[in-house]
Structure formats: C-alpha cells, structure tokens
C-alpha atoms as a PDB file:
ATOM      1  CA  UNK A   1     114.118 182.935-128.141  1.00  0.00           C
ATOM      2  CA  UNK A   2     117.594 182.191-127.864  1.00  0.00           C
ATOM      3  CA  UNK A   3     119.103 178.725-128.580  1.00  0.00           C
ATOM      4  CA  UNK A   4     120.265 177.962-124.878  1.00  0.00           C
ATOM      5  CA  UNK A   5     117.220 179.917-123.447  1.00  0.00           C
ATOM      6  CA  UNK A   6     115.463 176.229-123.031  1.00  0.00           C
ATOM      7  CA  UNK A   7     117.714 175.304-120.680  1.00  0.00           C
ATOM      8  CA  UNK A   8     118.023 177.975-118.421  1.00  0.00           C
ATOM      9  CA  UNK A   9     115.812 177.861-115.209  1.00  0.00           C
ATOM     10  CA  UNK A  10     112.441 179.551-115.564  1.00  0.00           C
ATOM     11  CA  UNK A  11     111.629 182.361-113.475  1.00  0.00           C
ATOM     12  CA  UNK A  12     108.606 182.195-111.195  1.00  0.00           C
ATOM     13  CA  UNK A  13     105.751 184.582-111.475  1.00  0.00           C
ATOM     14  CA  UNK A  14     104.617 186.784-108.728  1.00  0.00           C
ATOM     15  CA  UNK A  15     101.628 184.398-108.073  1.00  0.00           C
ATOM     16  CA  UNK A  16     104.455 181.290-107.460  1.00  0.00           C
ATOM     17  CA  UNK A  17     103.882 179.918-110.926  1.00  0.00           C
ATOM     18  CA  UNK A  18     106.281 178.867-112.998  1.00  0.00           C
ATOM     19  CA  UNK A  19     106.549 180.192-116.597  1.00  0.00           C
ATOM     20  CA  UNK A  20     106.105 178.051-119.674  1.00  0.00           C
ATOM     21  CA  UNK A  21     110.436 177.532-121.222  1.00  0.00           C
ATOM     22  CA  UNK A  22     108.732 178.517-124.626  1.00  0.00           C
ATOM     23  CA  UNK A  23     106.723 181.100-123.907  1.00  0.00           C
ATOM     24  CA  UNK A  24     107.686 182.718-121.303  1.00  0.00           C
ATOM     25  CA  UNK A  25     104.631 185.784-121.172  1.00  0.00           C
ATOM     26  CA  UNK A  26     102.762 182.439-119.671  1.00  0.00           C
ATOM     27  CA  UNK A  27     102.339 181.161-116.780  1.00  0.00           C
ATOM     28  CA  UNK A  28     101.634 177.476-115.649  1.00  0.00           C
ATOM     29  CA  UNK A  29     101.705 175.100-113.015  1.00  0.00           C
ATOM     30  CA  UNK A  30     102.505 172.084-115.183  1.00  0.00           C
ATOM     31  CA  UNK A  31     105.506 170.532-115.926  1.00  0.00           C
ATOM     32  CA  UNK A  32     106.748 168.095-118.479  1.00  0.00           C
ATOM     33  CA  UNK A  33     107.012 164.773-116.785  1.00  0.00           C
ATOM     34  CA  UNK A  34     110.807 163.945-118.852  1.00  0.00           C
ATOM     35  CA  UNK A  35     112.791 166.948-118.497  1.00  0.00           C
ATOM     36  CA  UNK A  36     110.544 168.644-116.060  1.00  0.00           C
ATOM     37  CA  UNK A  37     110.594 171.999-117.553  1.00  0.00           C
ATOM     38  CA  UNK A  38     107.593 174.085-117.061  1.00  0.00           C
ATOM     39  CA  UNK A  39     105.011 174.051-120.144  1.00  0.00           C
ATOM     40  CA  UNK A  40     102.050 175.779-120.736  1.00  0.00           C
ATOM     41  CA  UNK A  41      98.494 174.140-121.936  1.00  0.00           C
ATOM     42  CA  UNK A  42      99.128 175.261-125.870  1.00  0.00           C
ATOM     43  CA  UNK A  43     102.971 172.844-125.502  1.00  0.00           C
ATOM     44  CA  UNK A  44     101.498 170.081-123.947  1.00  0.00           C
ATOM     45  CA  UNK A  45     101.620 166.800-125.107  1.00  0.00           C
ATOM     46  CA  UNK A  46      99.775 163.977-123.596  1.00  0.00           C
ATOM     47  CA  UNK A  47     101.776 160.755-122.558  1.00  0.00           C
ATOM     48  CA  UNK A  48     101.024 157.528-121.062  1.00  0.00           C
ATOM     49  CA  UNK A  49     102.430 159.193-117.890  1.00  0.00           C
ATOM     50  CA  UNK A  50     101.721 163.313-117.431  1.00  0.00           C
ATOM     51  CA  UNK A  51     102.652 165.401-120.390  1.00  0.00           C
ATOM     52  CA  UNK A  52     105.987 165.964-122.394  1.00  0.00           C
ATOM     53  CA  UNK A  53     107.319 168.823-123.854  1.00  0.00           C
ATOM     54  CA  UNK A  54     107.562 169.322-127.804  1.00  0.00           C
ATOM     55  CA  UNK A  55     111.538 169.069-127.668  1.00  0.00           C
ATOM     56  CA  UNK A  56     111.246 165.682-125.700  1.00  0.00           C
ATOM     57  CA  UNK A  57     108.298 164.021-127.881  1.00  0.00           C
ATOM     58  CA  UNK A  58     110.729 164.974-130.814  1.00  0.00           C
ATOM     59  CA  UNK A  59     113.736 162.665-129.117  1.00  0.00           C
ATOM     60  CA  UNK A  60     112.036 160.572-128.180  1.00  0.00           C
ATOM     61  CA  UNK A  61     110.310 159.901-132.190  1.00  0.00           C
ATOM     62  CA  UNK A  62     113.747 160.030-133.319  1.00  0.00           C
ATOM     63  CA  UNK A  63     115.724 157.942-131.204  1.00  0.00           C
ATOM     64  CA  UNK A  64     112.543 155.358-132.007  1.00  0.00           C
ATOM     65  CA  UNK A  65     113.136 156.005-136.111  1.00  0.00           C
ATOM     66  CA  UNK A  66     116.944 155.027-135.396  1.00  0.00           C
ATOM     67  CA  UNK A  67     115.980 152.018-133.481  1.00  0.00           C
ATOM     68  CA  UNK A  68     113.560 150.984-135.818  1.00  0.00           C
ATOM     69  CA  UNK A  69     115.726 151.929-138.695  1.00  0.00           C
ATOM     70  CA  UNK A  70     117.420 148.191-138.964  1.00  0.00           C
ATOM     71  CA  UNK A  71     116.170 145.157-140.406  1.00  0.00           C
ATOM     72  CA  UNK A  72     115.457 141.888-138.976  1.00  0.00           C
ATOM     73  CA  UNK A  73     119.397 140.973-139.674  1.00  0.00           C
ATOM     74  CA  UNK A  74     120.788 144.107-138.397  1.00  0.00           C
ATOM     75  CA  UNK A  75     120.904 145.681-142.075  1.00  0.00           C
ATOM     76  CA  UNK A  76     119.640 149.743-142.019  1.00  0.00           C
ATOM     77  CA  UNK A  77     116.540 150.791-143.825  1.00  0.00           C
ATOM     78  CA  UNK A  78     116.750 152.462-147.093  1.00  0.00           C
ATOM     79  CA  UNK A  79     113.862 154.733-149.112  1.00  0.00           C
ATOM     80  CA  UNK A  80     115.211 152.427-152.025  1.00  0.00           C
ATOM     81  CA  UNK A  81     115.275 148.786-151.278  1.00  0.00           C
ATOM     82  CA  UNK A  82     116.560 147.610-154.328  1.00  0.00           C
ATOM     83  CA  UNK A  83     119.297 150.241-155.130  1.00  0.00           C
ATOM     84  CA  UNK A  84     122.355 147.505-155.254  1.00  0.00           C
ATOM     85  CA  UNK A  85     120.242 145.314-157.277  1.00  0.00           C
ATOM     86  CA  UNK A  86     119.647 148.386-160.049  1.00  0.00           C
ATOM     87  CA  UNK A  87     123.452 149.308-159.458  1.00  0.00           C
ATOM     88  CA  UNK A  88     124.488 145.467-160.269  1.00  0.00           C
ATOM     89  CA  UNK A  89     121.851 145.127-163.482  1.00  0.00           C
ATOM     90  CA  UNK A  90     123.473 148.232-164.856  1.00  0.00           C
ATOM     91  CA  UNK A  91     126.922 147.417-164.271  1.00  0.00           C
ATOM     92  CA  UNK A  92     126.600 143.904-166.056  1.00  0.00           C
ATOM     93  CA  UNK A  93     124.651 146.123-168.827  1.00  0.00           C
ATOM     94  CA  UNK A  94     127.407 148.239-169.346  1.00  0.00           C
ATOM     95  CA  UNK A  95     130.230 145.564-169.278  1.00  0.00           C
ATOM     96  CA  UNK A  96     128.235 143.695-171.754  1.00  0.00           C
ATOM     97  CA  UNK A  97     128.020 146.910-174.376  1.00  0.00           C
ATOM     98  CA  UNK A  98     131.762 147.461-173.630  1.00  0.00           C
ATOM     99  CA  UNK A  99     132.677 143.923-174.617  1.00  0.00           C
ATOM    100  CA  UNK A 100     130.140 143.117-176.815  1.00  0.00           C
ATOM    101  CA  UNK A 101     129.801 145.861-179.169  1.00  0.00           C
ATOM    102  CA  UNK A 102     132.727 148.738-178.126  1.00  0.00           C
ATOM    103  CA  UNK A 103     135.705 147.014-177.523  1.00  0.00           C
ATOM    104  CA  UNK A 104     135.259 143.470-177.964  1.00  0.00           C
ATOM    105  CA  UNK A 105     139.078 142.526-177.192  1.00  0.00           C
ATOM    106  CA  UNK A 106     138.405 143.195-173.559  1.00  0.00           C
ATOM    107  CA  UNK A 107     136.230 140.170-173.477  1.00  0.00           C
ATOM    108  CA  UNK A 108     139.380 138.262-173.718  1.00  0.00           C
ATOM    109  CA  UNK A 109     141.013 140.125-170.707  1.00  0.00           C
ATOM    110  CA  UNK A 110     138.408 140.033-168.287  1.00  0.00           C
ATOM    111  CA  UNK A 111     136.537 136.483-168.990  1.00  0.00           C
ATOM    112  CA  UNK A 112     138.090 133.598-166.687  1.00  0.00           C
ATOM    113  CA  UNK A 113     140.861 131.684-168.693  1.00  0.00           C
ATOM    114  CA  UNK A 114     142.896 129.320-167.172  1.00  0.00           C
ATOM    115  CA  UNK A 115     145.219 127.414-169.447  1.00  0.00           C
ATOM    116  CA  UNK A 116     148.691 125.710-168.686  1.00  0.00           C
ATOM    117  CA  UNK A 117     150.852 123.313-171.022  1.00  0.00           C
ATOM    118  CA  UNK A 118     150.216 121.577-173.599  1.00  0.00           C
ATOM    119  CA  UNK A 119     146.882 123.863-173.854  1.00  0.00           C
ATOM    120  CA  UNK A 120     149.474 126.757-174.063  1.00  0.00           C
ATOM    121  CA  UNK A 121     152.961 127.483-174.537  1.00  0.00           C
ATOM    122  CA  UNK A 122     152.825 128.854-171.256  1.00  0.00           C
ATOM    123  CA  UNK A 123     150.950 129.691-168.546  1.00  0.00           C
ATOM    124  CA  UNK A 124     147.822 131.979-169.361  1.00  0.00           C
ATOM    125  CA  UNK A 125     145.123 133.773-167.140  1.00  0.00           C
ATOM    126  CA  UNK A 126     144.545 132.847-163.956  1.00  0.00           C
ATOM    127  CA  UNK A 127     147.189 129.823-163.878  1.00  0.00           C
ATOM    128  CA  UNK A 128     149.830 132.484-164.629  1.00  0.00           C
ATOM    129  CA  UNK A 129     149.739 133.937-160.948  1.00  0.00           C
ATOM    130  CA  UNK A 130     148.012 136.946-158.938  1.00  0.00           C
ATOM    131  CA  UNK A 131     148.745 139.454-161.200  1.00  0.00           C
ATOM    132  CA  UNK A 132     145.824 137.494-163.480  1.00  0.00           C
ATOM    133  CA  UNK A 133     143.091 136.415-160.649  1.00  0.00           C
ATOM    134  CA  UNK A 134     141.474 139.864-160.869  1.00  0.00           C
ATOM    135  CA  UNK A 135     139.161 137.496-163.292  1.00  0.00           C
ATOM    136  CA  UNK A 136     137.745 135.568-160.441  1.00  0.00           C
ATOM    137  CA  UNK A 137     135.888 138.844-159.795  1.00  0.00           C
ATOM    138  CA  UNK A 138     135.433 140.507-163.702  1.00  0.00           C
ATOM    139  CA  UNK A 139     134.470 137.325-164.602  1.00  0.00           C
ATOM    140  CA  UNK A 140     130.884 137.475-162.839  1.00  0.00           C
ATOM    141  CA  UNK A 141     130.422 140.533-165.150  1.00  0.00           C
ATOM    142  CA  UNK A 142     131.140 138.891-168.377  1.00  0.00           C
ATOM    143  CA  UNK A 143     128.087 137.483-170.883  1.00  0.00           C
ATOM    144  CA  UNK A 144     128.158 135.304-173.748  1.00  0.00           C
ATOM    145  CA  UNK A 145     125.664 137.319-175.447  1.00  0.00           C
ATOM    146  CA  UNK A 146     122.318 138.919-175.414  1.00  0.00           C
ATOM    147  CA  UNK A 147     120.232 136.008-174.310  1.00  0.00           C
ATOM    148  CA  UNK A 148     122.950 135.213-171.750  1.00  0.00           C
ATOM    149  CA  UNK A 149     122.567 138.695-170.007  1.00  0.00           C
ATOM    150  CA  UNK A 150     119.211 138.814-170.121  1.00  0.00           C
ATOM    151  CA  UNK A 151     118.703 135.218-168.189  1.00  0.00           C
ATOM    152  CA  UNK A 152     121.391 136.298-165.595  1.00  0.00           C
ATOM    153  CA  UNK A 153     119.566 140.034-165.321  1.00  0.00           C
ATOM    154  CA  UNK A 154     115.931 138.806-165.001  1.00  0.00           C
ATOM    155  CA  UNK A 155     117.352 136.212-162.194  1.00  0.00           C
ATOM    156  CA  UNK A 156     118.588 139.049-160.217  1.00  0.00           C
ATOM    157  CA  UNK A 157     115.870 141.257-160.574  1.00  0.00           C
ATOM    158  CA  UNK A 158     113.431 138.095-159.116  1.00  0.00           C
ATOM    159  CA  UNK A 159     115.667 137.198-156.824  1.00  0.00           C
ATOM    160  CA  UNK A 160     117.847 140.316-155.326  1.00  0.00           C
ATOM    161  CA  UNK A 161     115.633 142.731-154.148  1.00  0.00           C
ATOM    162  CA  UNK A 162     113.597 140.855-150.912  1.00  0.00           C
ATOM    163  CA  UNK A 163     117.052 139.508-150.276  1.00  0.00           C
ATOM    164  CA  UNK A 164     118.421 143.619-150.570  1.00  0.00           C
ATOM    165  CA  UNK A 165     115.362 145.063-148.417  1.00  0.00           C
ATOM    166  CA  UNK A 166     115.879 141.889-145.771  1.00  0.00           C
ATOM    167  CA  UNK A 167     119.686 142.335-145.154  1.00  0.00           C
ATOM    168  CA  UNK A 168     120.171 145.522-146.299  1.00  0.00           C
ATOM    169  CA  UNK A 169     122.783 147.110-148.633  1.00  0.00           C
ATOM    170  CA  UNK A 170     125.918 146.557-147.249  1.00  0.00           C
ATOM    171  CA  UNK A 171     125.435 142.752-146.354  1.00  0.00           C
ATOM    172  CA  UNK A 172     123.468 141.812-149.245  1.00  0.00           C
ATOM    173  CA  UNK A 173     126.923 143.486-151.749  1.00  0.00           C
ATOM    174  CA  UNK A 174     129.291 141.434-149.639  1.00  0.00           C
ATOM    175  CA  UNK A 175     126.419 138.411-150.004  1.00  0.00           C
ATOM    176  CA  UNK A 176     126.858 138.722-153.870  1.00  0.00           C
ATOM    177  CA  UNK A 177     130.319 139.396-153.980  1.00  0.00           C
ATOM    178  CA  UNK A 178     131.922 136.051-151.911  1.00  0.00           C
ATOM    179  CA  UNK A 179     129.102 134.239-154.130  1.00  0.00           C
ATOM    180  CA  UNK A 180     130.646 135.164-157.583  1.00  0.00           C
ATOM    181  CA  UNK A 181     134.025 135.031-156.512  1.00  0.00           C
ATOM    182  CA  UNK A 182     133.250 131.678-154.548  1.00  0.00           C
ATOM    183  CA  UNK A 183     131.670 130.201-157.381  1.00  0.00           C
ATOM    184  CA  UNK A 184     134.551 131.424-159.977  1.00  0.00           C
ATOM    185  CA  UNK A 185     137.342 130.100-157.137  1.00  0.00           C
ATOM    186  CA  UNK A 186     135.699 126.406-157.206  1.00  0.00           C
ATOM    187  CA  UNK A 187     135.752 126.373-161.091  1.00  0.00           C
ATOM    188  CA  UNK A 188     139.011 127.154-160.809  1.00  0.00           C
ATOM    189  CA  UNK A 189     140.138 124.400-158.279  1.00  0.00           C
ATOM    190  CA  UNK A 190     137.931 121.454-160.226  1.00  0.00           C
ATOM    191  CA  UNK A 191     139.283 122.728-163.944  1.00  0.00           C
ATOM    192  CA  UNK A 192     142.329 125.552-163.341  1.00  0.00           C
ATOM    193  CA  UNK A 193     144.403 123.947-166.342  1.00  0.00           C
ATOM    194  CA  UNK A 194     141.713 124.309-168.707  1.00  0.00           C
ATOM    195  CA  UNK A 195     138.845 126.698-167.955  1.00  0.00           C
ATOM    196  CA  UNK A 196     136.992 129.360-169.722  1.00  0.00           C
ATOM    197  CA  UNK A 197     133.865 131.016-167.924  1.00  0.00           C
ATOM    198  CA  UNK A 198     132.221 133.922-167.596  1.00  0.00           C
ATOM    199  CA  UNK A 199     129.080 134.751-166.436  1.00  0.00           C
ATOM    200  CA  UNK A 200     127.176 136.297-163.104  1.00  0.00           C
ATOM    201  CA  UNK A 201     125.502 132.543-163.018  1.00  0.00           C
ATOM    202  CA  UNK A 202     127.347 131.939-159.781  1.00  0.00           C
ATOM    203  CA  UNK A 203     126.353 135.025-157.940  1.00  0.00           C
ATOM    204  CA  UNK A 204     122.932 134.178-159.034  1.00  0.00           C
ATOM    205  CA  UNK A 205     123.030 131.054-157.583  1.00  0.00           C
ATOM    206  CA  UNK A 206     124.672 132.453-154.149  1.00  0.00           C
ATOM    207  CA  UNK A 207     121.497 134.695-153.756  1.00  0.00           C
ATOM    208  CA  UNK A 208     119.584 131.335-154.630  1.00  0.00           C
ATOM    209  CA  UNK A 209     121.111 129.698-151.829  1.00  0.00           C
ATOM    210  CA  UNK A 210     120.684 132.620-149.237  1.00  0.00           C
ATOM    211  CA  UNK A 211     117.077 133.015-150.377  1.00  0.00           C
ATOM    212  CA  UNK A 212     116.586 129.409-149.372  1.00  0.00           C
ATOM    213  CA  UNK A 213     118.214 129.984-145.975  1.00  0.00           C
ATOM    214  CA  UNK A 214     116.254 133.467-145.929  1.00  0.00           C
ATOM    215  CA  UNK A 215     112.600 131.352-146.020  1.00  0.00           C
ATOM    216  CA  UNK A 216     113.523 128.423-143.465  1.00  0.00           C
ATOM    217  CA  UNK A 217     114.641 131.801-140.995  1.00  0.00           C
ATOM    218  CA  UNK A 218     111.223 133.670-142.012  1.00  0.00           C
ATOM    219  CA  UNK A 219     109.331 130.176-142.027  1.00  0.00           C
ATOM    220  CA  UNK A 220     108.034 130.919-145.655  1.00  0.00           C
ATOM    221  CA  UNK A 221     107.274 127.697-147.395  1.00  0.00           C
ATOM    222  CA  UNK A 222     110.352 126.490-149.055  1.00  0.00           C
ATOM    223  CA  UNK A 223     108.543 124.230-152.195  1.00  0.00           C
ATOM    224  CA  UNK A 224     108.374 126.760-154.614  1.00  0.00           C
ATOM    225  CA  UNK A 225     111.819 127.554-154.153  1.00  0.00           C
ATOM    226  CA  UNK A 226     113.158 123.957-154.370  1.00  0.00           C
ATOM    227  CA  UNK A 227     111.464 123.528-157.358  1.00  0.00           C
ATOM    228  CA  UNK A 228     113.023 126.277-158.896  1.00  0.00           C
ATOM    229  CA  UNK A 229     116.013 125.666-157.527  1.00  0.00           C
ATOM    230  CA  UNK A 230     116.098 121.693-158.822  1.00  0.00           C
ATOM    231  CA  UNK A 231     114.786 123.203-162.260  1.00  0.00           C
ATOM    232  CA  UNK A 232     118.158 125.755-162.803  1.00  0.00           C
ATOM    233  CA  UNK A 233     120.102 122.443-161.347  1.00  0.00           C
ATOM    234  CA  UNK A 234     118.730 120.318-164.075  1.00  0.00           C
ATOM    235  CA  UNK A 235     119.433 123.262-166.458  1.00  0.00           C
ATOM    236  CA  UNK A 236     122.497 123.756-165.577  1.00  0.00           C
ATOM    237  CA  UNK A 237     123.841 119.920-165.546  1.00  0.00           C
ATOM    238  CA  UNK A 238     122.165 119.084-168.929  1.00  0.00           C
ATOM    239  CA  UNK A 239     122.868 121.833-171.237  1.00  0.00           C
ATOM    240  CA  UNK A 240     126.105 122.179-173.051  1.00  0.00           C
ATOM    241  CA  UNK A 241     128.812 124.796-172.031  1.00  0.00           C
ATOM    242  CA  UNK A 242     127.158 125.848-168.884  1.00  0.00           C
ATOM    243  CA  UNK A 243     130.191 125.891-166.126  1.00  0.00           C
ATOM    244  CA  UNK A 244     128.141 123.535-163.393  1.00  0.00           C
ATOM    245  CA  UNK A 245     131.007 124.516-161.249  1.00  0.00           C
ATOM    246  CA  UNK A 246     130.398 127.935-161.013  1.00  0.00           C
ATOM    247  CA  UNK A 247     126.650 127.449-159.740  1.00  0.00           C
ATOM    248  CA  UNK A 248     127.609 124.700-157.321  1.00  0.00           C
ATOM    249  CA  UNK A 249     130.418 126.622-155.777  1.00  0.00           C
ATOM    250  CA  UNK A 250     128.173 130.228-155.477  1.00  0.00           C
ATOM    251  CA  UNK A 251     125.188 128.273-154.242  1.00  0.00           C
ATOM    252  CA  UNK A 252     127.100 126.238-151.434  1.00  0.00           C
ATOM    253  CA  UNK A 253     128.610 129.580-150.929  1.00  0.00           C
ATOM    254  CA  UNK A 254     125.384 131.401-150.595  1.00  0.00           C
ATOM    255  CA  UNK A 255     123.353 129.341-148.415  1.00  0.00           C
ATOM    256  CA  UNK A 256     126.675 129.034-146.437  1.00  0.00           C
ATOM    257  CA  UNK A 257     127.298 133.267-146.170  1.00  0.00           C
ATOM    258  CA  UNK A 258     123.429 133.697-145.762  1.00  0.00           C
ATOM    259  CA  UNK A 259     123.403 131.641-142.472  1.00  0.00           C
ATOM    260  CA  UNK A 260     126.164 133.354-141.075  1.00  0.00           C
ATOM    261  CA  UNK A 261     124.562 136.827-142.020  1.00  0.00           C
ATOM    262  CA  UNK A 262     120.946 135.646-140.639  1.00  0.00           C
ATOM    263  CA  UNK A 263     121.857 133.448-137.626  1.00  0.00           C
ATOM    264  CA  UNK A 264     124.156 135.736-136.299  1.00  0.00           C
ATOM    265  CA  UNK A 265     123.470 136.079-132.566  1.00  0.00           C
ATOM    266  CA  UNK A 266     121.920 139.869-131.869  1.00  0.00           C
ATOM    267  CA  UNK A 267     124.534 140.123-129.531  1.00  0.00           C
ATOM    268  CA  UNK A 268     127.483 139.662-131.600  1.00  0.00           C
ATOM    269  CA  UNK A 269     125.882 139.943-134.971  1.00  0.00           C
ATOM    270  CA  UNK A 270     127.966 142.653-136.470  1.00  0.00           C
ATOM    271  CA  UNK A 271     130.724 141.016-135.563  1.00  0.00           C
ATOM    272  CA  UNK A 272     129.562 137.086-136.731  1.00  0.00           C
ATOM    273  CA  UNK A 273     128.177 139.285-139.730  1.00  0.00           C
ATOM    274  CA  UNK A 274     131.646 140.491-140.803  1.00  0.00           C
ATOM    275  CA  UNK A 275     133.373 137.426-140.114  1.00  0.00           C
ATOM    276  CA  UNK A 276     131.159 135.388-142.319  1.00  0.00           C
ATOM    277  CA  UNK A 277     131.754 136.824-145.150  1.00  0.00           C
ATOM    278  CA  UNK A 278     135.546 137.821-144.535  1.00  0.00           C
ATOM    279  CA  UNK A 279     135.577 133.726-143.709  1.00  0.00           C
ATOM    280  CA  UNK A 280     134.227 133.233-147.418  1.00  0.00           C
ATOM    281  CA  UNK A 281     136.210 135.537-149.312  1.00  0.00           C
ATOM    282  CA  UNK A 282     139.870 133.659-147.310  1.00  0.00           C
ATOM    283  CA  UNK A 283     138.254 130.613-148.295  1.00  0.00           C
ATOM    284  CA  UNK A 284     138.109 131.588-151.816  1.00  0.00           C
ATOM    285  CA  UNK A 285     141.556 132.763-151.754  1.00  0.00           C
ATOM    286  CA  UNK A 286     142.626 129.635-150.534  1.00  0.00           C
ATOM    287  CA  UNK A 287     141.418 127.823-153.319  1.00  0.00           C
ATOM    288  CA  UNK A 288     143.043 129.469-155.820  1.00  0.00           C
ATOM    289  CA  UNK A 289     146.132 129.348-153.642  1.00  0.00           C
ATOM    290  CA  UNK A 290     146.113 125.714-153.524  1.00  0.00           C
ATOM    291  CA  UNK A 291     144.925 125.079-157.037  1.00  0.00           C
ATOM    292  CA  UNK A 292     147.903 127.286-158.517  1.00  0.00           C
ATOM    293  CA  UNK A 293     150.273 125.490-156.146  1.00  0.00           C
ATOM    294  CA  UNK A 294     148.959 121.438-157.756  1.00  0.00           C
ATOM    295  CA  UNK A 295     149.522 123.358-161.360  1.00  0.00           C
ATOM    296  CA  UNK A 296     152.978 124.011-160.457  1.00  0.00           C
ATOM    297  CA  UNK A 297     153.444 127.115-162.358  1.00  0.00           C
END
C-alpha cells in the first residue's frame, strides 16, 4: 500500500459496501468512529464509543505519552531519573583528582579567595574584579580532601535524585546551580576581604531547602527532614573551618528557587519557572556587585 493510499476515499463495492482503507480486497460496512474511514472486522478496535482504526488508536496513545510525559512541576520524564545527579558526582570526582593529586596548583585558581589590603599587597581573587568571580561557580566543585568529597557526594546522592525525578533535569541543574553560586555570593558579601571556601556544601544545602519545600507541596511529613536539617545546622555552626555562610546563603536560596519552581501557577509555570531562577542568579550578581563596590577596589 502506498503511503497516501490511507487517505484517499475508498471505493464502494458492487453490493454498496465500502472497502476496508487497509485492505482493500475487503469489504465492510463499519467505519471508524474518529476519522471515519471504512475498516474491516480484523482492524477494529473497540472504544468507549464505536471502533477506531489502528492509525487513530496509535495518536491517540501517543499524544497521551506526550501529555503524560511531564512531571507534577512541568519537568519531562526521563528513562534515567537521576542522570544530573551521576553527571554532578562525577564532575566533583574528577575536579577533586585534578586538584588533588594531578595538578594541585589549580586548587589555588579555582577555590574562592577573596583578599584585599593589609591581607595582600593587592587585591586577590574575587575582590580583584569580574575577571576573578568565575570562583563563585568553580568553587562549588572544589574539596578539601577525601573525607570532604565523600560527605558532599553521599549528600547528593540522598538528596538529588527524588528532587531530579520530581522537577526534572533542566529545573533541578538550574535548582543546583543558583544554590552554589547563591551560597558562594553571600560568603562573599558577609567576608569578601578575607575569605577562602570551597566546597559543593552550599548546593547541598540549596537541594536541602527545596526538598523541604518539595514535602510541604507533596504533604510528606516534614520531621525527619527538620531533624536532619537542624543536625547539618548544628554541624555546620560548631565545627571549625566550615564556611556557615555558604550553607545559609544556598539553603535560603533553595527553599526560595524551589517555591518558585513548585508553586508556579500551571498556567504560567514555564514562565514563573524561568523567572525564578533567572531572579536568583541577578540576585547573586548583585551581591557581589555591591560587596566589590563597599571594598572599594
């Protein structure tokens, strides 16, 4: 049969029947109740109303996959749910054997200094102007150590994937990235003549916040969550060296993205969606705009 054969008219037999649009040898007096083409017993396919053709049950299952291919906030269905989450673990993995053990000088260059006069005899990192903020974001990529990246890694393996499968890729990247930059941006404003972080604590925190925002939207019991939440709090404001600022800023930052992302009127929400987190990342901007302005330099 050819390819446009389907859609021209059917001849009629001699007895006034028409002929089945696949097979056309047939005759039949049924018709498929969508397109109305004539179909014989064998292409029949039984519907809540008459019968539909093959071709139309086919639409009609796929325009239902596309419709159903979206998540609750609008995100699209993936066969991996976690791919970001693998993608993120592996980058940090590979940053950390690349400063760590192959060319530990870059640790230097992408960790987030800060330093002005009298710390230096000039301005250094991100104090010294935009050509040094790119470690606001290769910052969040940047570990201590071993034990350091494999906190930081185990968090986001707990944490990111029901976030990844509930938003879906796209949002849930943009949800991680305003979260580490947010949370490096804040340090920055509270400490920007003397700071030196690194870490992916902040993003962590972020998709601590949006979780928490995540479970009051689903109506899943928020208690275990707050008390892991108040335990990395505690953690984080009673053991040495830990940049408290960093958390803070990606978790106000989180829980402030993830209601944007999963409050977002159906209606508008790709639009509220992409505001949001365009909203966070000029907001973190800002911050380091105004911070390098106080510094003067």
């Amino acid at each position: 049969m050819l390819p446009d054969e389907s859609a021209r008219p059917q001849p009629e037999a001699a007895s006034g029947l028409s002929r089945c649009y696949r097979h056309p040898e047939r005759e039949t007096g049924i018709a498929c109740a969508r397109c109305g083409r004539a179909i014989c017993p064998e292409c029949m396919v039984s519907a809540s109303v008459g019968f539909h053709c093959p071709d139309c049950v086919r639409g009609t299952r796929q325009e239902a996959v596309r419709t159903q291919a979206r998540t609750r906030f609008g995100g699209v269905h993936a066969q991996d749910g976690v791919l970001i989450t693998k993608i993120l673990i592996g980058i940090n993995a590979a940053v950390f054997l690349l400063t760590e053990y192959l060319r530990p000088e870059l640790k230097e260059t992408l960790s987030l200094h800060s330093l002005v006069p009298p710390y230096w005899f000039q301005p250094y990192g991100v104090a010294a102007g935009p050509d040094q903020w790119y470690r606001l974001v290769t910052a969040a990529f940047v570990h201590t150590g071993p034990l350091h990246l494999v906190m930081n890694m185990v968090s986001l393996w707990v944490i990111g994937p029901n976030l990844e499968r509930m938003l879906g890729r796209l949002r849930f990247t943009g949800l991680y990235a305003v979260s580490g930059l947010a949370g490096n941006a804040f340090a920055y404003l509270v400490s920007g003549g003397s700071l030196y972080s690194m870490g992916a604590s902040g993003a962590i925190f972020g998709l601590l916040g949006a979780t928490a925002v995540l479970f009051r939207a689903t109506r899943t019991p928020l208690a275990p969550l707050m008390a892991l939440l108040v335990f990395n709090l505690v953690i984080t404001f009673s053991v040495p060296y830990i940049d408290w600022r960093a958390h803070v800023g990606g978790l106000v930052a989180g829980a402030v993205t993830g209601v944007g992302l999963m409050y977002a009127p159906r209606a508008h929400r790709g639009l509220v969606q992409g505001l949001t987190v365009a909203g966070m990342l000029g907001l973190c901007v800002l911050l380091v705009v105004v911070e390098t302005a106080r510094l003067g330099v």
